[in-house]
Protein backbone atom coordinates (compact mmCIF):
# COMPACT_ATOMS: atom_id res chain seq x y z
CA UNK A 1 5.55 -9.77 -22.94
CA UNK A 2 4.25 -6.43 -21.69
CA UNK A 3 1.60 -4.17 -23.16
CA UNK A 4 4.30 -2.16 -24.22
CA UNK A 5 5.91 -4.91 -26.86
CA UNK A 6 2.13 -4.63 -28.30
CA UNK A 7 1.93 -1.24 -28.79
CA UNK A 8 -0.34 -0.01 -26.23
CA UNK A 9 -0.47 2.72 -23.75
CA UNK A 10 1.03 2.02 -19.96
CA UNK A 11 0.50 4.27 -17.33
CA UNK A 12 4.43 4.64 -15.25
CA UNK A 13 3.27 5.85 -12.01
CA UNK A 14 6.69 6.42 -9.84
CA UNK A 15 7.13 3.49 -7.42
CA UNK A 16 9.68 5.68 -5.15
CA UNK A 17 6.56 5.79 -2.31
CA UNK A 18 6.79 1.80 -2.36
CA UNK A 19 8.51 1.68 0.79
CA UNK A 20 9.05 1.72 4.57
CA UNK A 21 9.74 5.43 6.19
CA UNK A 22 12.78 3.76 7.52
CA UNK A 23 14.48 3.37 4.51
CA UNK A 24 14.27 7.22 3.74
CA UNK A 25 15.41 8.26 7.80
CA UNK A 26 18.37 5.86 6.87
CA UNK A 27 19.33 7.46 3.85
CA UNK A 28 18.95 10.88 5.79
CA UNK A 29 21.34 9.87 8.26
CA UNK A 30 24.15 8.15 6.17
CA UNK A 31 24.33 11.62 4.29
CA UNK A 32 25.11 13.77 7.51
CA UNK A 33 27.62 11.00 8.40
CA UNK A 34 29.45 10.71 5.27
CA UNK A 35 28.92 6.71 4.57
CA UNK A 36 26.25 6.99 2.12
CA UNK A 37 28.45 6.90 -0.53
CA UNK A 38 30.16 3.95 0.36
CA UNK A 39 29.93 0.89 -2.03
CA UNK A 40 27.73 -1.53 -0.42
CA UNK A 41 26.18 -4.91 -1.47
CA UNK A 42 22.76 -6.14 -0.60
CA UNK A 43 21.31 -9.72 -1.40
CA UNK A 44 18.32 -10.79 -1.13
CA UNK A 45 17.82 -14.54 0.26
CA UNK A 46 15.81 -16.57 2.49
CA UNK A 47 16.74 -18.74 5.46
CA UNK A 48 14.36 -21.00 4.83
CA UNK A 49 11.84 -22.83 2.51
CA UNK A 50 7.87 -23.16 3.95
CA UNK A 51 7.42 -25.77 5.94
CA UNK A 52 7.28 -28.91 3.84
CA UNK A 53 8.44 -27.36 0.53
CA UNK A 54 11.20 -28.72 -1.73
CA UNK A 55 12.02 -26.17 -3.68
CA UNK A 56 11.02 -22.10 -4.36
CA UNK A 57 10.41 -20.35 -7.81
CA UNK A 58 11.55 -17.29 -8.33
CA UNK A 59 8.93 -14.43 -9.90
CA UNK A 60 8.94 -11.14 -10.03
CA UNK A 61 12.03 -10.25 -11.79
CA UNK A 62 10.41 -8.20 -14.61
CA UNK A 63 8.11 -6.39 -12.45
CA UNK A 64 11.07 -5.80 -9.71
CA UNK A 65 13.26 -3.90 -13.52
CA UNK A 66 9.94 -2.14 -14.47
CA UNK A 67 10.00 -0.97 -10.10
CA UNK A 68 14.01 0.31 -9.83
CA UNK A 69 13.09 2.10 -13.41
CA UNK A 70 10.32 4.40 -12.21
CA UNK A 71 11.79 4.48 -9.11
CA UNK A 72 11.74 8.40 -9.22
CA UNK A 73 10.68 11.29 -6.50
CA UNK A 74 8.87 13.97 -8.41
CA UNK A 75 7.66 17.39 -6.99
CA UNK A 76 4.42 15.80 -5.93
CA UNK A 77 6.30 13.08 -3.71
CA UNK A 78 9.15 15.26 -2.60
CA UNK A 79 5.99 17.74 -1.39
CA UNK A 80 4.49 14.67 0.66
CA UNK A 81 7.75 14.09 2.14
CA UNK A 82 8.40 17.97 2.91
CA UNK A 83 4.79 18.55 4.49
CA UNK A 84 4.88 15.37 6.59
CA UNK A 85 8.19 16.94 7.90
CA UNK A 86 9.88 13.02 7.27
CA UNK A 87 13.41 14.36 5.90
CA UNK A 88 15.88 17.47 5.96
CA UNK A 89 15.96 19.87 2.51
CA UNK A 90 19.45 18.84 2.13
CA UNK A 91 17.50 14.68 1.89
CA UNK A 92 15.10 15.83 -0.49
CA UNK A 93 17.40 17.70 -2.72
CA UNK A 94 19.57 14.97 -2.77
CA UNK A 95 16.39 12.61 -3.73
CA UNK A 96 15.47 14.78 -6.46
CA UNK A 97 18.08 13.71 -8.66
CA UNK A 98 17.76 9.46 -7.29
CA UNK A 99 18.47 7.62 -10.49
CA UNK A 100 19.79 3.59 -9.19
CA UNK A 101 22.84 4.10 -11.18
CA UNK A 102 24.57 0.82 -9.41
CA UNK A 103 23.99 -2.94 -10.99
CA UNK A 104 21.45 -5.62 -10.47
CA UNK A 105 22.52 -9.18 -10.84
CA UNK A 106 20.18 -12.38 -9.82
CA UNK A 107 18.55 -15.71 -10.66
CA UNK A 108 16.53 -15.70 -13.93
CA UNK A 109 12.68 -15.34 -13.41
CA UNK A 110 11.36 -18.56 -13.61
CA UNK A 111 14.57 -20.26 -11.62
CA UNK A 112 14.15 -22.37 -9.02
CA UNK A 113 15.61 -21.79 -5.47
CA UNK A 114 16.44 -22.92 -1.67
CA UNK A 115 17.34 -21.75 1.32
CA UNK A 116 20.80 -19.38 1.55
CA UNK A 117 20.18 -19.16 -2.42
CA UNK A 118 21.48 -15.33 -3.09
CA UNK A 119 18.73 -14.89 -5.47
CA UNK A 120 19.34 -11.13 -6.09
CA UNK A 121 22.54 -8.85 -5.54
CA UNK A 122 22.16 -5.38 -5.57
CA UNK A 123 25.35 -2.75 -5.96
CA UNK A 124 26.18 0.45 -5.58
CA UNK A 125 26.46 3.25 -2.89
CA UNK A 126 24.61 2.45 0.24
CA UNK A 127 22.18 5.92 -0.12
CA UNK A 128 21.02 4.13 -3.90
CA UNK A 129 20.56 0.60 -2.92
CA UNK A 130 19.17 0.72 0.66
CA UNK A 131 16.20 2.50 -0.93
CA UNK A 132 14.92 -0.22 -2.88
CA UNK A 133 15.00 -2.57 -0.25
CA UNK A 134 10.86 -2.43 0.74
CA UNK A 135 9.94 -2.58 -3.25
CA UNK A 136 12.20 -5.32 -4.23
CA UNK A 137 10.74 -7.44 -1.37
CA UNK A 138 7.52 -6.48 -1.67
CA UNK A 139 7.53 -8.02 -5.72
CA UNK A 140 9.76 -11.35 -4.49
CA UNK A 141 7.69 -12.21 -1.71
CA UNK A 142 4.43 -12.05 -3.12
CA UNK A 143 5.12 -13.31 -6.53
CA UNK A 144 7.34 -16.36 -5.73
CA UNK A 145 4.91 -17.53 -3.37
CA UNK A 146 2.15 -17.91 -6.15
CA UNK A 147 4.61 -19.03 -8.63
CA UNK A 148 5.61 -21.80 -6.25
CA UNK A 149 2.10 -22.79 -5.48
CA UNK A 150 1.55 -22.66 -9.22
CA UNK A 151 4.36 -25.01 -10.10
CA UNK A 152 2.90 -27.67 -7.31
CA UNK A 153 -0.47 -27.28 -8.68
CA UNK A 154 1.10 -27.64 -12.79
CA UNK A 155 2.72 -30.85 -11.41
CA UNK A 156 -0.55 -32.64 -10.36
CA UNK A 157 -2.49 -31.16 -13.08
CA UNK A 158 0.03 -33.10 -15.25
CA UNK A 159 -1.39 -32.18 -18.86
CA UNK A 160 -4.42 -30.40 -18.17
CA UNK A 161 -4.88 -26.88 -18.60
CA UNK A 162 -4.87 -24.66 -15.10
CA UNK A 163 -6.73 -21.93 -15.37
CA UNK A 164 -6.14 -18.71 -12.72
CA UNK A 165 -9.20 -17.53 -11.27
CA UNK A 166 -8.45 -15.70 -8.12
CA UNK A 167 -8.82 -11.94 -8.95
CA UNK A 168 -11.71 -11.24 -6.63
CA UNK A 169 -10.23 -12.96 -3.77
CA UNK A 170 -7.28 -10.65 -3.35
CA UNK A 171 -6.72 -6.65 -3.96
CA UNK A 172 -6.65 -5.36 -6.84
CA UNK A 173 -3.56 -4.85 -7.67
CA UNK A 174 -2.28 -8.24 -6.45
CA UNK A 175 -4.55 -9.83 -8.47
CA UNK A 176 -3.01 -8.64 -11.51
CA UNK A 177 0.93 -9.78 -10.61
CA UNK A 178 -0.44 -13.32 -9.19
CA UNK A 179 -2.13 -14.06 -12.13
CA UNK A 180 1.75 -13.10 -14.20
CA UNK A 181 3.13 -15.21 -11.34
CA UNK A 182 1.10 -17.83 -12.05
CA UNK A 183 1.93 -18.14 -15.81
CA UNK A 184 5.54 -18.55 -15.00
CA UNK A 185 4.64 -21.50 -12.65
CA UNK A 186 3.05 -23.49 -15.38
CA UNK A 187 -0.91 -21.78 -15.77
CA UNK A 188 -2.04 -21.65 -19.03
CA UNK A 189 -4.80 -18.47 -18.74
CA UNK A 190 -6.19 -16.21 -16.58
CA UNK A 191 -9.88 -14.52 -15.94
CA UNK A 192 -8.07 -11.27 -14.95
CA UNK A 193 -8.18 -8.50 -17.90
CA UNK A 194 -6.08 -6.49 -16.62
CA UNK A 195 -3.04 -9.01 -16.13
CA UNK A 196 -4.25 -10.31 -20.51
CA UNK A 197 -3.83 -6.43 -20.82
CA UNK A 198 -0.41 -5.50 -19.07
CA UNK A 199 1.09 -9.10 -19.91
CA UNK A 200 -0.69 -10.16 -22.64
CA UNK A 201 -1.45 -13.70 -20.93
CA UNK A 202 -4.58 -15.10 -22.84
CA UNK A 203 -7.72 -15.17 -20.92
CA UNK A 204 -10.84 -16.97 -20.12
CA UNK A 205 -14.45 -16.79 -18.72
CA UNK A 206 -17.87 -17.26 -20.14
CA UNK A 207 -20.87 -17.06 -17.47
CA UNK A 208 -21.43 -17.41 -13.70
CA UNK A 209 -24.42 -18.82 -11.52
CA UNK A 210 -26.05 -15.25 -11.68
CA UNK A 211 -26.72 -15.51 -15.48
CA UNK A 212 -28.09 -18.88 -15.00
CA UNK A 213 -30.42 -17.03 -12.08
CA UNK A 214 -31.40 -14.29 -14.19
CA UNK A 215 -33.14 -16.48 -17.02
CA UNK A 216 -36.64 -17.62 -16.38
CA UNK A 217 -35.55 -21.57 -17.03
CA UNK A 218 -31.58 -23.26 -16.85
CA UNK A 219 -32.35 -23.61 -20.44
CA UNK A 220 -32.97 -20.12 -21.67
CA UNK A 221 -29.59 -19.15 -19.86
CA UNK A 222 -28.38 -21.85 -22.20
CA UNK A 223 -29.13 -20.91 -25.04
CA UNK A 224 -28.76 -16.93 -25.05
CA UNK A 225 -25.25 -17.71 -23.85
CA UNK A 226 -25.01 -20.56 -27.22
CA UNK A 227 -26.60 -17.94 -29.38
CA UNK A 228 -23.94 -15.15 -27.94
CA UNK A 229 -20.63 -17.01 -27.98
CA UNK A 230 -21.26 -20.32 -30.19
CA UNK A 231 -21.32 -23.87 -29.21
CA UNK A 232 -17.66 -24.36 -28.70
CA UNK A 233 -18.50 -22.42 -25.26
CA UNK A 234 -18.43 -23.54 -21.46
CA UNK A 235 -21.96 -24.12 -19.74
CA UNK A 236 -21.97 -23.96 -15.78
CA UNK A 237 -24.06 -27.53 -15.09
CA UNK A 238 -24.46 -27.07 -11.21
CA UNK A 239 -26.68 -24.27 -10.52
CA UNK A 240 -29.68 -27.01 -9.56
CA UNK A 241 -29.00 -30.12 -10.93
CA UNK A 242 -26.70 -31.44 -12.52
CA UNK A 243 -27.86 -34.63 -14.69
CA UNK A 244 -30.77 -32.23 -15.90
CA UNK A 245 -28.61 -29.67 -16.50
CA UNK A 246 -25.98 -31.41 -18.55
CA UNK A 247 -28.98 -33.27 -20.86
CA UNK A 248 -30.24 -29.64 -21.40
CA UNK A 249 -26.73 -28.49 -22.39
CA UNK A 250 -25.90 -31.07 -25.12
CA UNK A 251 -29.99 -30.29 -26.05
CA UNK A 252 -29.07 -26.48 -26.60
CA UNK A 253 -25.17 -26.51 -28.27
CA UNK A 254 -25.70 -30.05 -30.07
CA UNK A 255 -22.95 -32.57 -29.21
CA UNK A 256 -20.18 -30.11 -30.67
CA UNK A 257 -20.98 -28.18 -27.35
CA UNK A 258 -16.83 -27.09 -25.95
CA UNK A 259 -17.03 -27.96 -22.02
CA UNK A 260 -19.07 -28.31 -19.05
CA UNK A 261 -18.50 -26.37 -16.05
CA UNK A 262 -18.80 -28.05 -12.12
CA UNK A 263 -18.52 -25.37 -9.56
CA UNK A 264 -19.22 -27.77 -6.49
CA UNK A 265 -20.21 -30.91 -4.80
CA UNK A 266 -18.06 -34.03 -5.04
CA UNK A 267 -16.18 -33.39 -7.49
CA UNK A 268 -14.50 -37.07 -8.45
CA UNK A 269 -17.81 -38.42 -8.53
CA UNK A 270 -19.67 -36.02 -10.51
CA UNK A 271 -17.04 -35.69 -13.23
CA UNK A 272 -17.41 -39.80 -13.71
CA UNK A 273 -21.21 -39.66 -13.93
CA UNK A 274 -21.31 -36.20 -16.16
CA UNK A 275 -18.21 -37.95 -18.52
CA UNK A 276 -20.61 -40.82 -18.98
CA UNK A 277 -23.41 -38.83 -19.44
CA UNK A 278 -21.73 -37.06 -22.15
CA UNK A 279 -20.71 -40.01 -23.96
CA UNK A 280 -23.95 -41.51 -23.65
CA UNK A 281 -25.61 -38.26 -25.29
CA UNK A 282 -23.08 -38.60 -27.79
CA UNK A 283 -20.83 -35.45 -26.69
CA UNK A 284 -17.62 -37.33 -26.67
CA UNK A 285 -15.68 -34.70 -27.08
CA UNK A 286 -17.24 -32.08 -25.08
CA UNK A 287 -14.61 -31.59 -21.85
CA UNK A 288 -15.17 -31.16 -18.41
CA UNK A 289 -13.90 -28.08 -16.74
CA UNK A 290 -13.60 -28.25 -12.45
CA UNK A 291 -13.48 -25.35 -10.16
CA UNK A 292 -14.47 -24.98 -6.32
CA UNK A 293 -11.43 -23.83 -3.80
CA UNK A 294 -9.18 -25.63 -5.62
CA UNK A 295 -5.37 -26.11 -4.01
CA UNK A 296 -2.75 -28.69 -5.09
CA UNK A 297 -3.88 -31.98 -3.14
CA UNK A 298 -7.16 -31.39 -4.91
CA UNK A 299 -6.37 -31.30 -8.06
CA UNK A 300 -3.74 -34.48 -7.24
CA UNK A 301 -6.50 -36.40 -6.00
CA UNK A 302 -8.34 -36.05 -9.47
CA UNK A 303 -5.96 -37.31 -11.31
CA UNK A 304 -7.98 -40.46 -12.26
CA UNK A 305 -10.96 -38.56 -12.90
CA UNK A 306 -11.89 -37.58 -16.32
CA UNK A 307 -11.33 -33.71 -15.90
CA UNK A 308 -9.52 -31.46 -18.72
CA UNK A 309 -9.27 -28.78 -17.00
CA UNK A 310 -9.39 -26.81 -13.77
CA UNK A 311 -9.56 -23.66 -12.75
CA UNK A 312 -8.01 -22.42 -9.26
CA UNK A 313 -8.39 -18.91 -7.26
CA UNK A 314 -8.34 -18.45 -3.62
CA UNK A 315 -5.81 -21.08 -3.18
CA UNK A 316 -3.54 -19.97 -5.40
CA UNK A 317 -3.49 -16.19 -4.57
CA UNK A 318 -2.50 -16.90 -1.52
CA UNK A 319 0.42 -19.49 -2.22
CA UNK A 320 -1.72 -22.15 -1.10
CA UNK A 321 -1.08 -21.61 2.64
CA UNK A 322 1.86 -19.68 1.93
CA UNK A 323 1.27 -16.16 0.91
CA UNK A 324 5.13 -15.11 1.19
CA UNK A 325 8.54 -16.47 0.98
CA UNK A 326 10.38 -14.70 4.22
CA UNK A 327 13.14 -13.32 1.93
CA UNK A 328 15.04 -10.75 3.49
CA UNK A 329 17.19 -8.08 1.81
CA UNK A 330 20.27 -7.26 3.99
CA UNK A 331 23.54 -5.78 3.82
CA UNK A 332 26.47 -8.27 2.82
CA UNK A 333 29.46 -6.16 2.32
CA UNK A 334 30.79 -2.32 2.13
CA UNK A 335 33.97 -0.72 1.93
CA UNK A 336 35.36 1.55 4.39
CA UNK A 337 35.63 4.54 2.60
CA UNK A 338 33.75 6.27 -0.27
CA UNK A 339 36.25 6.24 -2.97
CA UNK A 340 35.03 4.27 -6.03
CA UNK A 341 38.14 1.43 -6.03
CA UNK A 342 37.94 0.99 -1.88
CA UNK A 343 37.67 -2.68 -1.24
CA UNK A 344 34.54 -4.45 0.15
CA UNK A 345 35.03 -6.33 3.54
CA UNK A 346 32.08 -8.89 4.18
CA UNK A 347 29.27 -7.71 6.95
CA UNK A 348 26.97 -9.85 8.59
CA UNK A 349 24.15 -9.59 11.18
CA UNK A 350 25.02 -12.02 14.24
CA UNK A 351 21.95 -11.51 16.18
CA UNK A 352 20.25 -14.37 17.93
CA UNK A 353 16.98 -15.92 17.52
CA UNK A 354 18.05 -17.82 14.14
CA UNK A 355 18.60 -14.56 11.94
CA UNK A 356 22.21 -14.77 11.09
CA UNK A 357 23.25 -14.04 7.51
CA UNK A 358 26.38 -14.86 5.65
CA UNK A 359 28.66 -11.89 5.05
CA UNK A 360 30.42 -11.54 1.19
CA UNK A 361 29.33 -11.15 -1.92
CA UNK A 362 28.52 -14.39 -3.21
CA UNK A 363 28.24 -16.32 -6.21
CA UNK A 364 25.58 -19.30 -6.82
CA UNK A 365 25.96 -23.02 -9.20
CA UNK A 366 23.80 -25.91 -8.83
CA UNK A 367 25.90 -28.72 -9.29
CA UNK A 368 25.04 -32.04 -10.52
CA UNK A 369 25.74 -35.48 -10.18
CA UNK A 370 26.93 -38.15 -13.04
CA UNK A 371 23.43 -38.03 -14.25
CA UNK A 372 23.12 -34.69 -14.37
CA UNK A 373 20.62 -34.16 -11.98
CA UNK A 374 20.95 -31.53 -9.32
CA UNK A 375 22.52 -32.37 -6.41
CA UNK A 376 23.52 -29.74 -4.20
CA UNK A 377 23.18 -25.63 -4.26
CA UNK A 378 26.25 -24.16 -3.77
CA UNK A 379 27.00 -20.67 -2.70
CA UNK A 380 30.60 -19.31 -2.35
CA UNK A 381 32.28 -16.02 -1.69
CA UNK A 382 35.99 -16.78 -3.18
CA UNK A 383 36.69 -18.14 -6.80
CA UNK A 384 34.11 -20.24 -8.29
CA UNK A 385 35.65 -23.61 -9.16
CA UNK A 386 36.56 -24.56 -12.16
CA UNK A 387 33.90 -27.25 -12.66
CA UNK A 388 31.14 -25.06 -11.17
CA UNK A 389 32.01 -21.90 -13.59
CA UNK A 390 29.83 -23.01 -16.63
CA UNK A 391 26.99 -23.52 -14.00
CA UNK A 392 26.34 -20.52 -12.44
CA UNK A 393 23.09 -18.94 -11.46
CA UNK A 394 23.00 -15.33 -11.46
CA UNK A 395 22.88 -13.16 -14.76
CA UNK A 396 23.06 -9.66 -15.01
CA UNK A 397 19.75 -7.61 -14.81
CA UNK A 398 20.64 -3.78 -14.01
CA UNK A 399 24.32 -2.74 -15.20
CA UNK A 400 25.40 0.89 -14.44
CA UNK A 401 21.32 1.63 -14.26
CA UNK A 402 20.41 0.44 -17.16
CA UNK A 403 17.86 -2.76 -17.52
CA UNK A 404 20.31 -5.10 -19.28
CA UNK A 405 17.37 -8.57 -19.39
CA UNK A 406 14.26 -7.70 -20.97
CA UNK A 407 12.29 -10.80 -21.83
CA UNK A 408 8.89 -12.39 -22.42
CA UNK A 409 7.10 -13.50 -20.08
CA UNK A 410 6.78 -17.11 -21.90
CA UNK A 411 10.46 -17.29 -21.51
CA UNK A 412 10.66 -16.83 -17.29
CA UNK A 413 7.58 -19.89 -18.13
CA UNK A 414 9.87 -22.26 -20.11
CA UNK A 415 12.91 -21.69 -17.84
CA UNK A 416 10.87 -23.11 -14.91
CA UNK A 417 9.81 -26.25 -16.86
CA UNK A 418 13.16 -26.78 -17.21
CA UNK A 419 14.50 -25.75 -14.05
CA UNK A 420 12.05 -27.84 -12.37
CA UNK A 421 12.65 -30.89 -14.32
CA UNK A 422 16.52 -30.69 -14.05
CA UNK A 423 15.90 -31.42 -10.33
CA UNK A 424 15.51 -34.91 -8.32
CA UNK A 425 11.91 -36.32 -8.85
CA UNK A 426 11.29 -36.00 -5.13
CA UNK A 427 10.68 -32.28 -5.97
CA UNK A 428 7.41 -32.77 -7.62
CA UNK A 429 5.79 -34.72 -4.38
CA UNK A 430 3.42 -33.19 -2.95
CA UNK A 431 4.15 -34.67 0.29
CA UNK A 432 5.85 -32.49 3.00
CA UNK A 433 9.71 -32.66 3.55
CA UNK A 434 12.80 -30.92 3.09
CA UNK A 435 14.31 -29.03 0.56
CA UNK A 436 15.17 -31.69 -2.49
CA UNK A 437 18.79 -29.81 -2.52
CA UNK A 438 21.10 -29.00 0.16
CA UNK A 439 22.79 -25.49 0.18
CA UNK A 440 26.90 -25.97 0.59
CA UNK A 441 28.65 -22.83 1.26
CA UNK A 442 32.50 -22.63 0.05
């Protein structure tokens, strides 16, 4: 869900300036040649998975429909272009009147993927598509890459809550789509207003180490934040120390008080001696909340300690080691003239150095075995078989221009629960190897 579904105001700035020069020269010179009208289909895809992953998610789709509809060149833009002296008059009049009128089909948000999996197809004339090549990329690469690191860290956290704290350890703007990435990979909340705003994920926060610092005594900090926002709040217990400052807590908020917050230190044995402390001051049910440059083999390896919660930023902002997914957007097939009904004929690129693509326009179904677990990825360019039709992967998103696949955002989220637990139960180890599912092409 998007601030529009609630009624509020959203600013549609025009995304058309979300790109690489190149894409505009291109354009310019497929219109004095006469092949920018030709039907062409691009797919994005990657060649491979990060090292050691098993599987990809796939986020982004919703902001990559809200990107191809304001995907517009107003006067202000076309002036830029004009004054820089990038393209021709005959280019800019022509980009004037840019509407993608082609279709957009792909994997659901929320779907997982692997290598050679065609997870978006994008049709129409060559001049329409190749121009949303830099923005389409730019949302799939960034916002998988947290969504995958968010679905490794959902599958230690088991139960607990994950909380996405990362906003001031990335722009701005990024800040805002990781933490919508995130939800879809299994976080709960964020501390970023702007992403509870746009996307109406619930947020979080009560108090940092500065309010404790501003207070005369750990105590006073205590209680004006008890006396602001109630004893069901979240004290931060690690400013100085600890045991004192967990004794003072349960002093202050009675033993109703909601959580305690560790920022640092060791944190498997300090949630074991604060859990008992809490018991012991009769606080039973006051949880324990851990921070503290969290990534997924941190959070696995508390598993056994009593934690209810954790909240993750740097890591997951930046995929946990992997702040893109390499996908690539490239040309797959065109047809040889620019009348509407001209046939496609597959292109590929067949340069060295490991960059080869697949030519056709393809079709994806993950197949399972007698179980009905996933077994294989399979990607074909001729008729889908007849026990693979039921299963295929890619939907429709963008038909004749028009955004076809609105959703909520909580139902990308539920897709990759299930997604992710349709597959082998090697994919949730946290150990590197290779993609849990092989990609067969037919």
């Amino acid at each position: 869900m998007n601030t529009a579904d609630l009624g509020l105001p959203v600013a549609v700035p025009s995304t058309a300036l979300f790109t690489d020069q190149y894409e505009l020269t291109m354009l310019q010179a497929a219109l004095r040649s006469g092949t920018a009208d030709r039907r062409s289909v691009f797919e994005v895809f990657t060649r491979r998975l990060p090292e050691g992953r098993r599987y990809g998610v796939v986020a982004g789709t919703g902001r990559v429909l809200d990107a191809v509809e304001n995907f517009r060149f107003d006067e202000t833009i076309l002036g830029f272009l004009r004054a820089r002296g990038i393209l021709d008059e005959p280019t800019l009049a022509w980009l004037a009147d840019y509407r993608f009128r082609g279709d957009i089909w792909g994997y659901p948000e929320g779907e997982v993927y692997f290598p050679g999996s065609p997870i978006m197809r994008v049709e129409g004339t060559f001049a329409e598509a190749v121009l949303l090549e830099t923005v389409i990329l730019s949302i799939l690469n960034h916002d998988s890459a947290v969504a995958a690191a968010a679905s490794r860290m959902a599958v230690a956290a088991g139960d607990r809550p994950l909380m996405e704290m990362g906003a001031r350890r990335t722009h701005e703007l990024s800040a805002v789509a990781a933490a919508r990435a995130a939800y879809v990979g299994g976080f709960h909340t964020t501390s970023d207003l702007a992403a509870g705003f746009r996307y109406n994920i619930p947020t979080v926060g009560t108090s940092a180490h500065a309010f404790t610092l501003l207070h005369d005594t750990e105590r006073d900090a205590f209680t004006a934040q008890v006396d602001t926002l109630g004893g069901g709040t979240t004290l931060l217990v690690d400013t100085f120390d600890v045991t004192e400052a967990v004794r003072t807590a349960v002093e202050v908020a009675g033993p109703g008080l909601g959580a305690v917050r560790i920022d640092s230190g060791d944190l498997l044995l300090i949630a074991h001696r604060v859990r008992q402390q809490l018991d012991e001051l009769g606080a039973e049910k006051t949880k324990i909340v851990v921070t503290s440059d969290l990534d997924e083999y941190a959070i696995a390896s508390l598993a056994a300690a009593p934690v209810d919660a954790y909240g993750v930023g740097t890591q997951l902002v930046t995929g946990s080691g992997h702040p893109t997914c390499s996908m690539v957007y490239k040309l797959v097939a065109r047809a040889d003239r620019e009348a509407p009904g001209a046939p496609l004929r597959p292109v590929a690129k067949k340069s060295m150095g490991g960059k080869l693509s697949v030519g056709g326009r393809k079709w994806a179904a993950r197949r399972p075995d007698e179980d009905g677990v996933a077994e294989a990825e399979v990607v074909g360019t001729g008729p889908v078989p007849e026990e693979l039709a039921g299963r295929q992967l890619l939907v429709p998103l963008v038909r004749g221009g028009e955004v076809v696949a609105r959703e909520p955002l909580d139902a990308a989220r539920s897709r990759h629960i299930a997604a992710r637990a349709a597959l082998p139960l090697s994919a949730t180890q946290l150990s590197r190897g290779e993609p849990v599912l092989p990609t067969e092409y037919l």
